[in-house]
N, C-alpha and C. Protein backbone atom coordinates (compact mmCIF):
# COMPACT_ATOMS: atom_id res chain seq x y z
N UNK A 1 -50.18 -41.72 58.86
CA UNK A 1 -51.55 -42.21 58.83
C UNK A 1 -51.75 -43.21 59.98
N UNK A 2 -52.75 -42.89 60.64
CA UNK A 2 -53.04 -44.21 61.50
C UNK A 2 -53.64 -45.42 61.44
N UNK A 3 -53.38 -46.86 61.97
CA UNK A 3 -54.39 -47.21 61.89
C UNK A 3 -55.79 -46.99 62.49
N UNK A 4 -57.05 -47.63 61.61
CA UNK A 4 -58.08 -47.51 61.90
C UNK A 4 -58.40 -48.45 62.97
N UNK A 5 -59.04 -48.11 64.35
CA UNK A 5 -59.35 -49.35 65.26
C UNK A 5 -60.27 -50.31 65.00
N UNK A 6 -61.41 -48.52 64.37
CA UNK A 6 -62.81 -49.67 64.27
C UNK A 6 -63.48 -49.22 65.97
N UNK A 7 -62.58 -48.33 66.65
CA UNK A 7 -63.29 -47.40 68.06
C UNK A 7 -63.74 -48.68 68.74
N UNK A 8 -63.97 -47.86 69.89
CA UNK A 8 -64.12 -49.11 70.99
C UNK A 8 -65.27 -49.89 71.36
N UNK A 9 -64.46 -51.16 71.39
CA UNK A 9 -65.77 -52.52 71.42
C UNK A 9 -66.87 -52.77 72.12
N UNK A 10 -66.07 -52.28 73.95
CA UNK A 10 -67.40 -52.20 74.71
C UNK A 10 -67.45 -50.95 75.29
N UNK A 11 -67.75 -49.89 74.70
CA UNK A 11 -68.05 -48.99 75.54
C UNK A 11 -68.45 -48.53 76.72
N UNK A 12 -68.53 -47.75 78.12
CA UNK A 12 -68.70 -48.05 79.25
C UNK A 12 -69.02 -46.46 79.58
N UNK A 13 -69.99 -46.18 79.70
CA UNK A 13 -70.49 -44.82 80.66
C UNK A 13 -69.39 -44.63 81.35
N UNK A 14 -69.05 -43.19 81.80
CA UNK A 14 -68.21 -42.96 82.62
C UNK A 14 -68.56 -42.31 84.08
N UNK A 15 -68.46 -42.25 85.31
CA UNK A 15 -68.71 -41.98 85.84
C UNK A 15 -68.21 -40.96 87.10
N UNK A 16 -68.23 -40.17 88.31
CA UNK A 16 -67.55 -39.21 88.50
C UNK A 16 -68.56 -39.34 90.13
N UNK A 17 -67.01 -40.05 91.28
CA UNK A 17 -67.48 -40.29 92.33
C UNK A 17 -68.20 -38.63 93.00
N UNK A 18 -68.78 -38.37 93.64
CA UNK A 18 -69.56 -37.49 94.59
C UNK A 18 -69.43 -37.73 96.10
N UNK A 19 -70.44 -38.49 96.17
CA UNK A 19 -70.16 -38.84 97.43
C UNK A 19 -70.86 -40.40 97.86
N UNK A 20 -70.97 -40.92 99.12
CA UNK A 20 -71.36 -42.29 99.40
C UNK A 20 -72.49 -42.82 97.87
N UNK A 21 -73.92 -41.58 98.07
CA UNK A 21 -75.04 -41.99 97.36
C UNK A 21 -75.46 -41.00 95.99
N UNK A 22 -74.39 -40.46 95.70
CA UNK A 22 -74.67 -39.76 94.50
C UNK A 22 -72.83 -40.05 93.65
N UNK A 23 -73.64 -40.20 92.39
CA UNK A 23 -72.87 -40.08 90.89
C UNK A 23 -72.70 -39.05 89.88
N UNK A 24 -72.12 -38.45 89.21
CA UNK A 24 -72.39 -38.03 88.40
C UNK A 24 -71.22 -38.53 86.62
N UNK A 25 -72.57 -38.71 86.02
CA UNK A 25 -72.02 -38.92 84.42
C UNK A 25 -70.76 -37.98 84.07
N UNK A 26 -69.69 -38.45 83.87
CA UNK A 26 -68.79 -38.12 82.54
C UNK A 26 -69.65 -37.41 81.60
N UNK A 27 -69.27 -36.48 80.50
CA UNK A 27 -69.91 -36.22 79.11
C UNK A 27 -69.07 -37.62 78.10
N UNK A 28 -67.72 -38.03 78.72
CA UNK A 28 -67.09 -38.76 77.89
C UNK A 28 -67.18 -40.25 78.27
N UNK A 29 -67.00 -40.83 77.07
CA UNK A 29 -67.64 -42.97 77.99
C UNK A 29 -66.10 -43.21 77.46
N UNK A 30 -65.96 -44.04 78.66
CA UNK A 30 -64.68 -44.81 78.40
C UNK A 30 -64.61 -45.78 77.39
N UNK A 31 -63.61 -45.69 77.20
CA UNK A 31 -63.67 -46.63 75.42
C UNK A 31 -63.29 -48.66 75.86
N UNK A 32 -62.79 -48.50 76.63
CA UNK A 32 -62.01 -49.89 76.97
C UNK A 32 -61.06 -50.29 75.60
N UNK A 33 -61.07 -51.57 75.20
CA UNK A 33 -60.52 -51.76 74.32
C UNK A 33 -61.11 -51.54 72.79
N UNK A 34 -59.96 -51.77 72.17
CA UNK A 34 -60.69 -51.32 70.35
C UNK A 34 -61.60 -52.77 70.09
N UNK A 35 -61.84 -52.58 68.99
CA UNK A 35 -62.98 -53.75 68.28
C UNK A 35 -61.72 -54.22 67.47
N UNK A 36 -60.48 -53.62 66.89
CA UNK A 36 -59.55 -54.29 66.27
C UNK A 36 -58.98 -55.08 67.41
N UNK A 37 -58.62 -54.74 68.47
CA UNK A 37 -58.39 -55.75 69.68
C UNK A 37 -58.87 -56.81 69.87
N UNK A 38 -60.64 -56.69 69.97
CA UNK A 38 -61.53 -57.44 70.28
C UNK A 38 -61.42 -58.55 69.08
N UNK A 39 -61.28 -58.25 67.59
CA UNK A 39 -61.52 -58.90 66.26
C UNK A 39 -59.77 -59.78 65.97
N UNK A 40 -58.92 -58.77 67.17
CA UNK A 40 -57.51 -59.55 67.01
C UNK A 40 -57.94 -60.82 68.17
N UNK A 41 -58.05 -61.11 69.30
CA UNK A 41 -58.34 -61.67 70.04
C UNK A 41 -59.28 -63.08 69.44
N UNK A 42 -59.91 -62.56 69.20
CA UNK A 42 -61.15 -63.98 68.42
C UNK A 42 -59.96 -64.40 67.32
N UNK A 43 -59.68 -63.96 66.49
CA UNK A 43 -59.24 -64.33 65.47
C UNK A 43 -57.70 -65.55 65.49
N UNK A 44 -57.03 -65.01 66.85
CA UNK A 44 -55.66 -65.78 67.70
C UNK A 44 -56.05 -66.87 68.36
N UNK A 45 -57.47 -66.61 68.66
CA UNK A 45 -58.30 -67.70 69.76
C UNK A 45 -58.70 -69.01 68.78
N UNK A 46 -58.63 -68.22 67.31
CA UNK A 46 -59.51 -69.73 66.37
C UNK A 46 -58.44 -70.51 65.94
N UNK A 47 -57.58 -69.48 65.64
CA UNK A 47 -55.67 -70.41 65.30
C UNK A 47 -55.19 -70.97 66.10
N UNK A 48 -55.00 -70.75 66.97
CA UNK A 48 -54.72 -71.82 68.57
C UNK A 48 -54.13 -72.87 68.28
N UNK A 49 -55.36 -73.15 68.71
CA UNK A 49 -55.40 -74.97 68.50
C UNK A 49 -55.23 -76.19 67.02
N UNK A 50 -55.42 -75.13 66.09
CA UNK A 50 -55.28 -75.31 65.00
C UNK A 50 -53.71 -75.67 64.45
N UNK A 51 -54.03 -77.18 64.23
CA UNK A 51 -52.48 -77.94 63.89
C UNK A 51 -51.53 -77.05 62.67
N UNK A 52 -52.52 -76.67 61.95
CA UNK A 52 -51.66 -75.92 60.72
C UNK A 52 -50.53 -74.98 61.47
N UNK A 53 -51.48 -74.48 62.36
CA UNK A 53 -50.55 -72.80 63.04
C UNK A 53 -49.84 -73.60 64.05
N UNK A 54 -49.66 -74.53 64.29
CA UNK A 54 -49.10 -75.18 65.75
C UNK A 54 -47.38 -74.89 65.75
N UNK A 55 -46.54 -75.08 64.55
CA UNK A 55 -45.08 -74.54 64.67
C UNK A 55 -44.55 -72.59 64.68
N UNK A 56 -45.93 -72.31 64.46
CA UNK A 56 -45.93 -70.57 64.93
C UNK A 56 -45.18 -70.02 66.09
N UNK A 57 -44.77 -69.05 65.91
CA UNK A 57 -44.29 -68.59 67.34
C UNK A 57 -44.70 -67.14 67.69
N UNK A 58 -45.18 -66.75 68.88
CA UNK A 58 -46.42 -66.15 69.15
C UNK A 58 -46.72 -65.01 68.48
N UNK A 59 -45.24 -64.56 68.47
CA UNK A 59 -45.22 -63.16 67.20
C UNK A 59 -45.90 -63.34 66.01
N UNK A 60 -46.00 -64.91 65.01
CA UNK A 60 -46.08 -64.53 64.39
C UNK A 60 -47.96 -64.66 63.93
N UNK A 61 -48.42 -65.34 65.59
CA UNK A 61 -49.75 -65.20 65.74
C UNK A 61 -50.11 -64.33 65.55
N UNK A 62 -49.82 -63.38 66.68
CA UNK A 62 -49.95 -62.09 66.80
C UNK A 62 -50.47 -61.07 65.22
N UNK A 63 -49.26 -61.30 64.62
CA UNK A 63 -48.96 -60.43 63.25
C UNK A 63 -50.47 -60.81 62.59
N UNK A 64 -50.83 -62.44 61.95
CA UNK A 64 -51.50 -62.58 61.70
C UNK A 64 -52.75 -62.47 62.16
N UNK A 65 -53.35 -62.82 63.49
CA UNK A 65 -54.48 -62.35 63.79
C UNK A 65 -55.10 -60.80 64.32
N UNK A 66 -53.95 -59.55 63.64
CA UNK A 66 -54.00 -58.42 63.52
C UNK A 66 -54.42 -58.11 62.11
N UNK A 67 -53.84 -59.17 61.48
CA UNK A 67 -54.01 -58.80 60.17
C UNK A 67 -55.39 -58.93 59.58
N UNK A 68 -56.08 -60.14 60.27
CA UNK A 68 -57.68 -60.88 60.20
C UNK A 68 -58.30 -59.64 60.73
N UNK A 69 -58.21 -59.12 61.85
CA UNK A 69 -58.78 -57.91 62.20
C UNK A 69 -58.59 -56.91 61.67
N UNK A 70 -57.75 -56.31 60.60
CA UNK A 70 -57.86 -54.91 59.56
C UNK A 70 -58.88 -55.82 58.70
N UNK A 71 -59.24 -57.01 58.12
CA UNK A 71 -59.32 -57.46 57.08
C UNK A 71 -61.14 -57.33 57.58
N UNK A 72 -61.47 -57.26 58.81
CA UNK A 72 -62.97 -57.66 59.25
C UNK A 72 -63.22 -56.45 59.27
N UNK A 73 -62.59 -55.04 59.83
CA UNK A 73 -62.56 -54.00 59.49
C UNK A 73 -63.11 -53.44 58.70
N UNK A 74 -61.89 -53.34 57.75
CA UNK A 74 -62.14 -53.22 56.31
C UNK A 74 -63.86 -53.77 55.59
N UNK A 75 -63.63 -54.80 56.34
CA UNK A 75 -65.43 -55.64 55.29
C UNK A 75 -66.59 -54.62 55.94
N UNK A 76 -66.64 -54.13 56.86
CA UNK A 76 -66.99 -53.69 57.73
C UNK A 76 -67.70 -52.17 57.09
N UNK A 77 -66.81 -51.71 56.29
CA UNK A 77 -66.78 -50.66 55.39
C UNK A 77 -66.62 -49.01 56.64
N UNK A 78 -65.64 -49.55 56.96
CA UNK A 78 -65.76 -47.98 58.48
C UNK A 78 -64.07 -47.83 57.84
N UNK A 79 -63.55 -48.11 56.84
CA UNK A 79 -61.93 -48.22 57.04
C UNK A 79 -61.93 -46.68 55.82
C-alpha cells in the first residue's frame, strides 16, 4: 500500500520548447513537490525553535513532522 501524498502542492503547467517565440503545452503539469512535503515542511518549521523539541535530533524531527502531515491529510478527508 502506498502512502497517500495528498498530490502535488504547487502544480506547474508544463511546457515544450519550439523555438525562440513559440511554446507548446505538455497535456501533463508537473507536479513539483507533494502537499505531504509541503504539510511536512510547515509542520518541522513550527517545532524548530520550540524549546520542548530542542534535545531532538533531526531524524527524529523529521519522523514527527511527517507524521503531522498524514495527520492534516487524513483531516483533509482525501486519505
Amino acid at each position: 500500500m502506498s502512502k497517500n501524498t495528498g498530490g502535488p502542492a504547487f502544480p506547474v503547467p508544463g511546457y515544450k520548447f519550439v523555438d525562440e517565440q513559440h511554446f507548446t503545452k505538455y497535456a501533463k503539469a508537473l507536479p513539483g513537490m507533494t502537499l505531504r512535503d509541503y504539510f511536512a515542511a510547515k509542520a518541522i518549521q513550527a517545532s524548530l525553535p520550540d524549546p520542548a523539541y530542542s534535545t531532538w535530533d533531526a531524524e527524529r524531527h523529521a519522523r514527527r513532522a511527517y507524521s503531522v502531515a498524514d495527520a492534516m491529510i487524513a483531516a483533509r478527508g482525501i486519505e
